[in-house]
N, C-alpha and C. Protein backbone atom coordinates (compact mmCIF):
# COMPACT_ATOMS: atom_id res chain seq x y z
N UNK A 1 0.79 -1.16 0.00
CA UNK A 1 0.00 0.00 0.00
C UNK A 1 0.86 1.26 0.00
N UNK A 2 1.87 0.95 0.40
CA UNK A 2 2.80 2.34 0.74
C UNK A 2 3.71 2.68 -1.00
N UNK A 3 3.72 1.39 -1.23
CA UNK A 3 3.53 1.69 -2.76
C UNK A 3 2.83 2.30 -3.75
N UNK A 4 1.71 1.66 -3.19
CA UNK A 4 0.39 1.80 -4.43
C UNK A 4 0.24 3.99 -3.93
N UNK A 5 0.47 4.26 -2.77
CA UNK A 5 0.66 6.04 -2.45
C UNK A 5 1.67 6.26 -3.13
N UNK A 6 2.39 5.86 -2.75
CA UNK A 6 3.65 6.85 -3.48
C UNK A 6 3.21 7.21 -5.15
N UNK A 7 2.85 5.93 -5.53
CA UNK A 7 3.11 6.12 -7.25
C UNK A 7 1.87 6.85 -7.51
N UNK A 8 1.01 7.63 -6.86
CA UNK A 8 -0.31 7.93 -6.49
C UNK A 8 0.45 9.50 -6.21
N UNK A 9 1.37 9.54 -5.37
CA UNK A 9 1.47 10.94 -5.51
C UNK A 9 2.61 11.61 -6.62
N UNK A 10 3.54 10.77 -7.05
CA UNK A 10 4.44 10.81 -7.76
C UNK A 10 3.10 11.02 -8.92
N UNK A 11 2.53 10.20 -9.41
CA UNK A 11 1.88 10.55 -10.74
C UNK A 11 1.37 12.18 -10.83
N UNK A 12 0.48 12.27 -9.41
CA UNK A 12 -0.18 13.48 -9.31
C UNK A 12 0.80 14.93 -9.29
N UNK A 13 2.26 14.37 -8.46
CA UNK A 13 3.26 15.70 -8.64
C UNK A 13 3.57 15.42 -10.24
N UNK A 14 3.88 14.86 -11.20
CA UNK A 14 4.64 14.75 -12.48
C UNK A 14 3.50 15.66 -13.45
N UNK A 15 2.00 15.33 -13.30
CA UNK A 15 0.79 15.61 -14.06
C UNK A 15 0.94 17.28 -13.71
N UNK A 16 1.55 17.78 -12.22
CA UNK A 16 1.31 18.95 -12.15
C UNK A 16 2.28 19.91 -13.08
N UNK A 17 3.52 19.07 -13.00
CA UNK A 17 4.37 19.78 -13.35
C UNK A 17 4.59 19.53 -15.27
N UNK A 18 4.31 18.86 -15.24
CA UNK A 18 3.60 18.41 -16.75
C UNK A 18 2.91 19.32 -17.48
N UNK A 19 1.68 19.66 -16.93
CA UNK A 19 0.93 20.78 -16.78
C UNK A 19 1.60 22.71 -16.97
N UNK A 20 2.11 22.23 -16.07
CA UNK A 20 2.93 23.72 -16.22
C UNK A 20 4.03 24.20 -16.93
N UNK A 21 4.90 23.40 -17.44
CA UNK A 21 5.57 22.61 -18.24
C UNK A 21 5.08 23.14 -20.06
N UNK A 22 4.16 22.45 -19.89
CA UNK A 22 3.11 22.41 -21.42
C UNK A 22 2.53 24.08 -21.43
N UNK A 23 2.43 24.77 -20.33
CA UNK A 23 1.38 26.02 -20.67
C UNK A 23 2.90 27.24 -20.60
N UNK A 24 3.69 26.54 -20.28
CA UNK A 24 5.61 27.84 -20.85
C UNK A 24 5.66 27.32 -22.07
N UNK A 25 5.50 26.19 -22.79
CA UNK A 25 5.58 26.02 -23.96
C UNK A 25 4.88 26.72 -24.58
N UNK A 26 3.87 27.02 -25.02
CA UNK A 26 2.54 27.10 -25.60
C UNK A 26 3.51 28.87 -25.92
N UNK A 27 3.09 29.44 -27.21
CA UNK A 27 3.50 30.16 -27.93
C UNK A 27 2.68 31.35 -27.67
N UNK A 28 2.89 32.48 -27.42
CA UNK A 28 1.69 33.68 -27.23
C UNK A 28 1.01 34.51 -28.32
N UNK A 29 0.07 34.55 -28.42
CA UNK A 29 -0.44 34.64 -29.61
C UNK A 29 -0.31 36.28 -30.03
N UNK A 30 0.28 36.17 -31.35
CA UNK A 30 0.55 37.84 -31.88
C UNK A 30 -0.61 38.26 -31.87
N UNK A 31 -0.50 39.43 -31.63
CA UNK A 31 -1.45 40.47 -32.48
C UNK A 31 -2.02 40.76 -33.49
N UNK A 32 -2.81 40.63 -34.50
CA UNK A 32 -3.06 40.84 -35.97
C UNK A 32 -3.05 41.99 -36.60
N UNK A 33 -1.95 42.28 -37.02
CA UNK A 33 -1.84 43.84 -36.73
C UNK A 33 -1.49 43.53 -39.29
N UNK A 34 -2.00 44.49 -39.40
CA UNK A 34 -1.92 45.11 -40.93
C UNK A 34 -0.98 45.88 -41.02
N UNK A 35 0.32 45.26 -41.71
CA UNK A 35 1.61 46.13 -41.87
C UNK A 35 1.25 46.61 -43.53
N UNK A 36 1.36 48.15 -43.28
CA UNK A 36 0.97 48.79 -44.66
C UNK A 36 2.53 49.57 -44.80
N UNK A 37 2.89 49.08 -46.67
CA UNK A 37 3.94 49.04 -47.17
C UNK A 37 3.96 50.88 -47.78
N UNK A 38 4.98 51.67 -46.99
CA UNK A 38 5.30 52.77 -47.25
C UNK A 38 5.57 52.94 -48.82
N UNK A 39 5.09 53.72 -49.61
CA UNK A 39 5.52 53.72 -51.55
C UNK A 39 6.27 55.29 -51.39
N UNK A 40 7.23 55.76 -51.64
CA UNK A 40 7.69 56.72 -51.57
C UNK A 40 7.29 57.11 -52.59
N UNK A 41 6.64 58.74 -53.12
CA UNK A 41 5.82 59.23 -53.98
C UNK A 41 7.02 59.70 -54.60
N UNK A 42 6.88 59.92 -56.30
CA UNK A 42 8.24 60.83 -56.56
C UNK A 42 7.27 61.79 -56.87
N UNK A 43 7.98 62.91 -57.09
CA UNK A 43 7.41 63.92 -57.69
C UNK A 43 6.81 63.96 -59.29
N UNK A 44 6.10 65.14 -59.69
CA UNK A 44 5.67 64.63 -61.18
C UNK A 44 7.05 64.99 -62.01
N UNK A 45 7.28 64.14 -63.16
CA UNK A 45 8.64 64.34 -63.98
C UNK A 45 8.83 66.00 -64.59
N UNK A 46 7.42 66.47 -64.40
CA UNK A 46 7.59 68.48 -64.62
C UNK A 46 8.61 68.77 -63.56
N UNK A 47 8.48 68.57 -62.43
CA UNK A 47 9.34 69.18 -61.37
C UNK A 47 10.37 68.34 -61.33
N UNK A 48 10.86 67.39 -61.13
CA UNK A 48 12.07 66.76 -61.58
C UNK A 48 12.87 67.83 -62.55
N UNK A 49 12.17 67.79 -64.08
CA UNK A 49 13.56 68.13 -64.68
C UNK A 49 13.45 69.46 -64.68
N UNK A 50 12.17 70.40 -63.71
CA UNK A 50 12.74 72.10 -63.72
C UNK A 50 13.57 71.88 -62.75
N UNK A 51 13.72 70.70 -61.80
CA UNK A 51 14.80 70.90 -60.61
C UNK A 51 15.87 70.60 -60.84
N UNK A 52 15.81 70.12 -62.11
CA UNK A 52 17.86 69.72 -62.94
C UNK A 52 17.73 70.59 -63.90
N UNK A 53 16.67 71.64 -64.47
CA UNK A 53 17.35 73.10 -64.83
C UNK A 53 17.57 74.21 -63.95
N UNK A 54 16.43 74.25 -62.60
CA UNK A 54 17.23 75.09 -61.77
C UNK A 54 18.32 74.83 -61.34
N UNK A 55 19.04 73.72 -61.26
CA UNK A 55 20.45 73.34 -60.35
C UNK A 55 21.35 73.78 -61.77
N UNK A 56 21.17 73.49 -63.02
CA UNK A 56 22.08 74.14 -63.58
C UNK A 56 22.18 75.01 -64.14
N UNK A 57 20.82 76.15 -63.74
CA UNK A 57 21.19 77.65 -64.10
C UNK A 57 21.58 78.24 -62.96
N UNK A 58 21.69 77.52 -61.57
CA UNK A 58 22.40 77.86 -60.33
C UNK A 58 23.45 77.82 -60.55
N UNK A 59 24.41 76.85 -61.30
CA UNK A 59 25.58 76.75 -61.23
C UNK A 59 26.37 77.68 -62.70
N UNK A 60 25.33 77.94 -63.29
CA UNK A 60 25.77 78.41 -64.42
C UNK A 60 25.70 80.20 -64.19
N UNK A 61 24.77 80.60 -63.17
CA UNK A 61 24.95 82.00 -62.48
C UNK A 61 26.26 81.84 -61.72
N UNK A 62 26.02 81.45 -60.85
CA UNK A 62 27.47 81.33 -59.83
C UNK A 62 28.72 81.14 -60.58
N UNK A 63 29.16 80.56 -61.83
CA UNK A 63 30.30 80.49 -62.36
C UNK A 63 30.03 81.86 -63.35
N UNK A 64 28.96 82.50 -64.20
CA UNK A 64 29.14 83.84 -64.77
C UNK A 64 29.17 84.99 -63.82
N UNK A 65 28.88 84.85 -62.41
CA UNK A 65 29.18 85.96 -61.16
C UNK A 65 30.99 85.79 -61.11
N UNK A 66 31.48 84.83 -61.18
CA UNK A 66 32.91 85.05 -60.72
C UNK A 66 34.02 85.17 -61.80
N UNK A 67 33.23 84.58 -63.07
CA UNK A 67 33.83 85.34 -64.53
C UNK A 67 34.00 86.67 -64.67
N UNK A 68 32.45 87.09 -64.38
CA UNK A 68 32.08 88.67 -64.89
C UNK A 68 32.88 89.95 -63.75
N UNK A 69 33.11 88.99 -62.35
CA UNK A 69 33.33 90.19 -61.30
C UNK A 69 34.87 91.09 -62.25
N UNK A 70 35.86 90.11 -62.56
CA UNK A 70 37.12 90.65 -62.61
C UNK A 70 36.82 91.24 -63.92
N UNK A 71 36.47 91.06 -64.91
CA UNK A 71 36.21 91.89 -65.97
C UNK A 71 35.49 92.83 -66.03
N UNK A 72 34.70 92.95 -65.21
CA UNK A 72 34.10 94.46 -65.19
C UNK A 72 34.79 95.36 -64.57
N UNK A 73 35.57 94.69 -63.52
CA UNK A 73 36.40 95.71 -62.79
C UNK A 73 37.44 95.97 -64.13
N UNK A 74 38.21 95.69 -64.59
CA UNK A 74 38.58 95.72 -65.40
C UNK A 74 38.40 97.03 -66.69
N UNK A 75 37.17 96.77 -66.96
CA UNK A 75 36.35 97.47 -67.94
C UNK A 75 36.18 98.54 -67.11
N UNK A 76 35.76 99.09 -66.24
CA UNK A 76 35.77 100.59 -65.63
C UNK A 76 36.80 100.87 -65.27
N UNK A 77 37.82 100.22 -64.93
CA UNK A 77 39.14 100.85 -64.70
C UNK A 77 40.12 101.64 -65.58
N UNK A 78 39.73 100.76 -67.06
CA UNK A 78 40.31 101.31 -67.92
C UNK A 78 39.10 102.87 -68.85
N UNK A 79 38.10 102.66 -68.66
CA UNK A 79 37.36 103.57 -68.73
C UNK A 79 37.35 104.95 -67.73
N UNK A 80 37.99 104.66 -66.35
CA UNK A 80 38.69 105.66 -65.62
C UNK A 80 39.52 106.33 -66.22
N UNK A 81 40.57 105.53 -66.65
CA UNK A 81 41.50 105.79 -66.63
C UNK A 81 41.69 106.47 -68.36
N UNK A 82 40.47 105.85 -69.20
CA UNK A 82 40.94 106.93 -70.46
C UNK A 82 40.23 108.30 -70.26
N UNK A 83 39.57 108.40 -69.32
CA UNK A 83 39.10 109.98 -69.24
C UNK A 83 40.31 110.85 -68.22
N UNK A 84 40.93 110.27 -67.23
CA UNK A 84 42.30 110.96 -66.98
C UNK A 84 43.55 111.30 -67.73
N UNK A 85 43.43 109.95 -68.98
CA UNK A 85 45.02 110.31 -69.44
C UNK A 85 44.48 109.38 -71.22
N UNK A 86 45.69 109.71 -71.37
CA UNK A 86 45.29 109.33 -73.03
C UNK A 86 46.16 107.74 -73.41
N UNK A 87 45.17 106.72 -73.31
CA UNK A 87 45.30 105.78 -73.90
C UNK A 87 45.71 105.10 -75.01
N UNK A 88 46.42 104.11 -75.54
CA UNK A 88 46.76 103.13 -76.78
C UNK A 88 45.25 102.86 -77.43
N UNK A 89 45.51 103.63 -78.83
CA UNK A 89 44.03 102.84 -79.35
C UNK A 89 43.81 101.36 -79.07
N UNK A 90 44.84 100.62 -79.02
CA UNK A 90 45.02 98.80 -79.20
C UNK A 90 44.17 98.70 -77.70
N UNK A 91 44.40 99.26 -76.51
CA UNK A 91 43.77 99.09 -75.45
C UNK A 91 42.38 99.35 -75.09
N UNK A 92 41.57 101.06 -76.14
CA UNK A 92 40.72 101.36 -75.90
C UNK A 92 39.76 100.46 -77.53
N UNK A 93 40.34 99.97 -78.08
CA UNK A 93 39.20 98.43 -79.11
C UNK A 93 39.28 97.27 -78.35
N UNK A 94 40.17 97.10 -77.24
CA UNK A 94 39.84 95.84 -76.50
C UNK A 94 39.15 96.10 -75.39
N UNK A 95 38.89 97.25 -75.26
CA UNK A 95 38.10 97.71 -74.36
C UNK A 95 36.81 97.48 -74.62
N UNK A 96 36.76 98.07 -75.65
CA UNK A 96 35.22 98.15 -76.00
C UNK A 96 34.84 96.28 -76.68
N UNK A 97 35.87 96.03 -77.10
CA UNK A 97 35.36 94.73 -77.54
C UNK A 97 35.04 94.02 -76.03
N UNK A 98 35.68 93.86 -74.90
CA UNK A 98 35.28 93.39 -73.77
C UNK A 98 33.71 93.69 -73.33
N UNK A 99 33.65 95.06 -73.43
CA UNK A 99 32.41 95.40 -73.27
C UNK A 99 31.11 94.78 -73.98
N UNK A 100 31.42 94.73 -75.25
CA UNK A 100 30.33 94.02 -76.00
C UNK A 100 30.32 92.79 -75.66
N UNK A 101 31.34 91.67 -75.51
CA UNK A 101 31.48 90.70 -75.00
C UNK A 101 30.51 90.28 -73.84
N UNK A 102 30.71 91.06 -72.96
CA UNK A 102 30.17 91.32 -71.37
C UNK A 102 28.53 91.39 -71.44
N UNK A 103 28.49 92.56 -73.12
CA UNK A 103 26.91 92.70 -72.81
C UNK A 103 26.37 91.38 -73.55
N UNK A 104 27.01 90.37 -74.36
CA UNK A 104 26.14 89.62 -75.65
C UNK A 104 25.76 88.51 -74.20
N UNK A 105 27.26 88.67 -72.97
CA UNK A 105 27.26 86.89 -72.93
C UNK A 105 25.77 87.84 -71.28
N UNK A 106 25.80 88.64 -70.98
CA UNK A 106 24.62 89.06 -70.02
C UNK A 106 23.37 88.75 -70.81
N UNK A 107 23.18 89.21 -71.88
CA UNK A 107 21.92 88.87 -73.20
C UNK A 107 21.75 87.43 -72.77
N UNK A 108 22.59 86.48 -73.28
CA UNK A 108 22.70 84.99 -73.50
C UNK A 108 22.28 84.24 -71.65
N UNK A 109 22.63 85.08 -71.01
CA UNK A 109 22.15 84.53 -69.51
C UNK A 109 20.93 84.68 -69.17
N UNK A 110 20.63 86.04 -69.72
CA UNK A 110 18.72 86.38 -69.40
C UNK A 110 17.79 85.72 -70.12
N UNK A 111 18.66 85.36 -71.28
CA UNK A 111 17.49 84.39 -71.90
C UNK A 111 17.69 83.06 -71.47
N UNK A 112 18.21 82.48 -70.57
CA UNK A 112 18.31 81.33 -70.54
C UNK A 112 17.23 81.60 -68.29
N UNK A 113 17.44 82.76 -67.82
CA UNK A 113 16.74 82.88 -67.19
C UNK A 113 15.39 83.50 -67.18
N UNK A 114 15.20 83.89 -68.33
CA UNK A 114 13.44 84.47 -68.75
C UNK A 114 13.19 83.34 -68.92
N UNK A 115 13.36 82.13 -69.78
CA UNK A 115 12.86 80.89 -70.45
C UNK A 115 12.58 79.84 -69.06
N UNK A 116 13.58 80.17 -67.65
CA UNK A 116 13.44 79.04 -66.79
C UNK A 116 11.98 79.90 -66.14
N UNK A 117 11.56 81.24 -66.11
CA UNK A 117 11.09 81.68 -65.33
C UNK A 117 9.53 81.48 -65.84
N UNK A 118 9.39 81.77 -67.62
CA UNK A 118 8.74 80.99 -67.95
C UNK A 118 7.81 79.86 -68.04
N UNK A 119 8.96 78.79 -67.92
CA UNK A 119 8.33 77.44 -67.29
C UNK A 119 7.43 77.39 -66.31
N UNK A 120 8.23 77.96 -64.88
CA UNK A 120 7.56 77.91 -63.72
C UNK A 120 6.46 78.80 -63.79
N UNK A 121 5.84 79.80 -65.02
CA UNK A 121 4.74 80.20 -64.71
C UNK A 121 3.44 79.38 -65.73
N UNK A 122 4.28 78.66 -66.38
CA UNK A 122 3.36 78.12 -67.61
C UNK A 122 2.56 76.63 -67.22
N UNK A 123 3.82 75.87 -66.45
CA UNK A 123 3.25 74.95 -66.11
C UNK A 123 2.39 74.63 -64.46
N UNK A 124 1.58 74.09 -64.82
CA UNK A 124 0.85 73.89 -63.86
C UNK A 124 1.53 72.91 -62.20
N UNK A 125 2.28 71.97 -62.73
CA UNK A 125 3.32 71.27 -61.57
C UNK A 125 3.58 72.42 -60.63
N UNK A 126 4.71 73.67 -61.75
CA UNK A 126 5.50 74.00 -61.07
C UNK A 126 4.93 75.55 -60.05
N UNK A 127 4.10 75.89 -60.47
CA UNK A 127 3.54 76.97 -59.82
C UNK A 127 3.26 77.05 -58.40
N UNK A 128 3.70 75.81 -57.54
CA UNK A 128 3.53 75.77 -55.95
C UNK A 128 5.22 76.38 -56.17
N UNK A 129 5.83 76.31 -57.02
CA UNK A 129 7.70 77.32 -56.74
C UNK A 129 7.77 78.53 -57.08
N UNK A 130 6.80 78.76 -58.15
CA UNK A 130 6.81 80.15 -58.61
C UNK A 130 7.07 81.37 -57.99
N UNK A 131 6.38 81.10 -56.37
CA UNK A 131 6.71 82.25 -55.49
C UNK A 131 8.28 82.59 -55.32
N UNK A 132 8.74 81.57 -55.46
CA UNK A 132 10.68 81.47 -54.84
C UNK A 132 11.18 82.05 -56.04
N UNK A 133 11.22 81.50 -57.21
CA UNK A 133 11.63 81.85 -58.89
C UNK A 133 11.54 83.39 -59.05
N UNK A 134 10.27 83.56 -58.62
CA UNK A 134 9.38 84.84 -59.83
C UNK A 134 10.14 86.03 -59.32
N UNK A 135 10.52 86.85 -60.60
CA UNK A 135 11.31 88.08 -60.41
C UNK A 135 13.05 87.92 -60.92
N UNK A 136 13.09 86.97 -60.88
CA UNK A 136 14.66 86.82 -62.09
C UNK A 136 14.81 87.12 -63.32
N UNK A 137 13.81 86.84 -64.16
CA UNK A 137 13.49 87.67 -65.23
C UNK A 137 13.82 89.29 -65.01
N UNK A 138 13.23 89.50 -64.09
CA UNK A 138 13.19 91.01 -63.92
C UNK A 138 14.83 91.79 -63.58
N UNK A 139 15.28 90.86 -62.46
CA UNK A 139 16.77 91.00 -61.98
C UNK A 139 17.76 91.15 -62.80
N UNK A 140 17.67 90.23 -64.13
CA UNK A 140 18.26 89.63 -65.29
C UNK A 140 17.87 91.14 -66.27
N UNK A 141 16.93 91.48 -66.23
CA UNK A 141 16.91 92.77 -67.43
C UNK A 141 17.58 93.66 -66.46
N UNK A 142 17.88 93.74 -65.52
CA UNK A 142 18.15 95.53 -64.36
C UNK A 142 19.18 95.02 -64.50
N UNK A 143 19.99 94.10 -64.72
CA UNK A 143 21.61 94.05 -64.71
C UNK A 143 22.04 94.22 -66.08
N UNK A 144 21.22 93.94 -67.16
CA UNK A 144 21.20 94.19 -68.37
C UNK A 144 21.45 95.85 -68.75
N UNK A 145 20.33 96.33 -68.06
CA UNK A 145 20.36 97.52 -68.46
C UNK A 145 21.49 99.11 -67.57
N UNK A 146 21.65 97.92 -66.40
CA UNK A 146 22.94 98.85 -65.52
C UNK A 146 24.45 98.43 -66.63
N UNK A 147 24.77 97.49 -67.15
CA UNK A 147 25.76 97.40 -68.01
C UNK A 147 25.47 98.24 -69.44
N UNK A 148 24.20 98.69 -69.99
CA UNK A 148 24.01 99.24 -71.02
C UNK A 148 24.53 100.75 -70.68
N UNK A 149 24.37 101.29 -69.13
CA UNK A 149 24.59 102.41 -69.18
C UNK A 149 26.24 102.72 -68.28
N UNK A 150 27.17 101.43 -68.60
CA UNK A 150 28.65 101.44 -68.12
C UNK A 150 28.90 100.83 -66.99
N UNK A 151 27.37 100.57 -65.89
CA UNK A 151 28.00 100.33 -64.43
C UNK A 151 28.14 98.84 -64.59
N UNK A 152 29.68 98.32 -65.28
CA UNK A 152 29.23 96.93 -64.99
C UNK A 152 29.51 95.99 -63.84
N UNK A 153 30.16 96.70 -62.76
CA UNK A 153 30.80 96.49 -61.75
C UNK A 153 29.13 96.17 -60.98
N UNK A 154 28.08 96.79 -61.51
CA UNK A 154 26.74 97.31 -60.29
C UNK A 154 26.36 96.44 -61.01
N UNK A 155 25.80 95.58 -62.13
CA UNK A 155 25.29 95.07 -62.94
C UNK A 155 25.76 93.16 -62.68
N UNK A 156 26.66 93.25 -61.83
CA UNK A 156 26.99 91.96 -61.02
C UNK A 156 25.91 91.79 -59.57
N UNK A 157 25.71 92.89 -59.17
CA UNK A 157 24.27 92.60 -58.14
C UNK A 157 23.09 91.82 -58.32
N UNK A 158 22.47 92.75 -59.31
CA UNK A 158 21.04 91.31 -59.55
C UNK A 158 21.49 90.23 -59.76
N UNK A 159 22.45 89.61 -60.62
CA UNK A 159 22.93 88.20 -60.24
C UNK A 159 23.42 87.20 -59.33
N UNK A 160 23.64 87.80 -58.40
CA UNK A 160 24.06 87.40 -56.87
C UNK A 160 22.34 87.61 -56.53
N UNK A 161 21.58 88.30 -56.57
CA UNK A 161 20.14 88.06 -55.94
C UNK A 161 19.35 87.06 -56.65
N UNK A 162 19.75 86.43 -58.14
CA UNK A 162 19.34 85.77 -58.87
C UNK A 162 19.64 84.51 -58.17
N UNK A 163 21.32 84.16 -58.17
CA UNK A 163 21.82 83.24 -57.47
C UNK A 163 20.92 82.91 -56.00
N UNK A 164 20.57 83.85 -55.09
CA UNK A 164 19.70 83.18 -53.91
C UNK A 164 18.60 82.98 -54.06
N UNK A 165 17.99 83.67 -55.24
CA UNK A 165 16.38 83.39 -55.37
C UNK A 165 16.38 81.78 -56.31
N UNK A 166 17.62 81.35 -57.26
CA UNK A 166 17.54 79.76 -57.51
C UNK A 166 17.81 79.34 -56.31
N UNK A 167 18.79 79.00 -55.47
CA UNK A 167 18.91 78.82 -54.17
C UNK A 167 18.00 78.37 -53.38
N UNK A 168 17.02 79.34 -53.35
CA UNK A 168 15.63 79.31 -52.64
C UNK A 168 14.79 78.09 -53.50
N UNK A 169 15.05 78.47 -54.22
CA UNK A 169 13.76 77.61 -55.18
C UNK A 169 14.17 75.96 -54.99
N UNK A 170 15.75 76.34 -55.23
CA UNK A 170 16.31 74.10 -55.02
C UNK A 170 15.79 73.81 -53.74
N UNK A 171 16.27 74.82 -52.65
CA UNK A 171 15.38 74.38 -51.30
C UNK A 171 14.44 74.13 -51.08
N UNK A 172 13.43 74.49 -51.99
CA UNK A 172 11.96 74.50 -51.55
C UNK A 172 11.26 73.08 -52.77
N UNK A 173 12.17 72.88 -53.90
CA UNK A 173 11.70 71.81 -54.35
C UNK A 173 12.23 70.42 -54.33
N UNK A 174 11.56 69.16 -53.92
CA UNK A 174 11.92 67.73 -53.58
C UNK A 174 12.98 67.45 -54.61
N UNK A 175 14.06 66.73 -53.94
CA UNK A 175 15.19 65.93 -54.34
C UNK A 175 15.06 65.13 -54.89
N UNK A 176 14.25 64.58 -56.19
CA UNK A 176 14.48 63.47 -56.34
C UNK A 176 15.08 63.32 -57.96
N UNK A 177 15.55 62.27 -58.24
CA UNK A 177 16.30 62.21 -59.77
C UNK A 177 15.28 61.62 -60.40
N UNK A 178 15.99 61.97 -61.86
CA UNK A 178 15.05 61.73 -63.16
C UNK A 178 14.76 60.54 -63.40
């Protein structure tokens, strides 16, 4: 009988621990949770490629600002200097040829910034930038017309305001490639 207990309580301790045993096993049940797959939007391909012509009429201002600074200084210096004293014709035709130079390649920049300014008012994409853009056109003729009347040293300003108003505009439109 002292048998027939024991294996009586031995069964009943093994069943307990058996028991408890089986319910640490047992796996906890997830959550059902709906993982929704992020699509990164690109922009429409209008703003894409005005944002790879603004980046390279940014870079194409910024390299005619640091062309044009030393040659204009240049060009009024020697225009100083032929109203003090009397100049080499050879100096005062390269003078003036600089000058024309100065004004064709200012021409050749405004049209390449009337045409971007253009865009951003024509198309419908780009008109949430227009605010940042608009007025380079305008900057682009006042530097035009300060070199028509000699100041070309002053006529390097609106282009430096041109330069921050593209500036503004790359900032304000999404990064993404073509």
């Amino acid at each position: 009988m002292k048998i027939a207990g024991t294996l009586v309580y031995l069964l009943i301790f093994t069943t307990l621990f058996a028991g408890a045993a089986a319910a640490q096993k047992s796996k906890p049940k997830r959550p059902t949770t709906t993982t929704t797959k992020t699509v990164s939007k690109l922009p429409p391909l209008d703003v894409r490629a005005a944002r790879v012509k603004v980046s390279n009429q940014y870079s194409n201002v910024n390299q005619f600002i640091n062309v044009m600074g030393p040659i204009a200084e240049s060009i009024e210096a020697l225009d100083n200097e032929a109203r003090t004293k009397k100049l080499a014709q050879t100096s005062m035709d390269l003078n003036a040829s600089n000058k024309q130079k100065l004004l064709t390649a200012i021409k050749n920049m405004r049209a390449g910034i009337d045409a971007l300014e253009t865009e951003f008012e024509t198309k419908p994409a780009l008109k949430l930038y227009l605010a940042k853009i608009q007025g380079v056109a305008d900057l682009a003729a006042q530097s035009e017309s300060l070199a028509f009347t000699g100041k070309y040293v002053a006529s390097r300003e609106p282009w430096r305001m041109i330069a921050l108003k593209l500036n503004d505009t790359l900032t304000a439109m999404p990064n993404a490639e073509l």
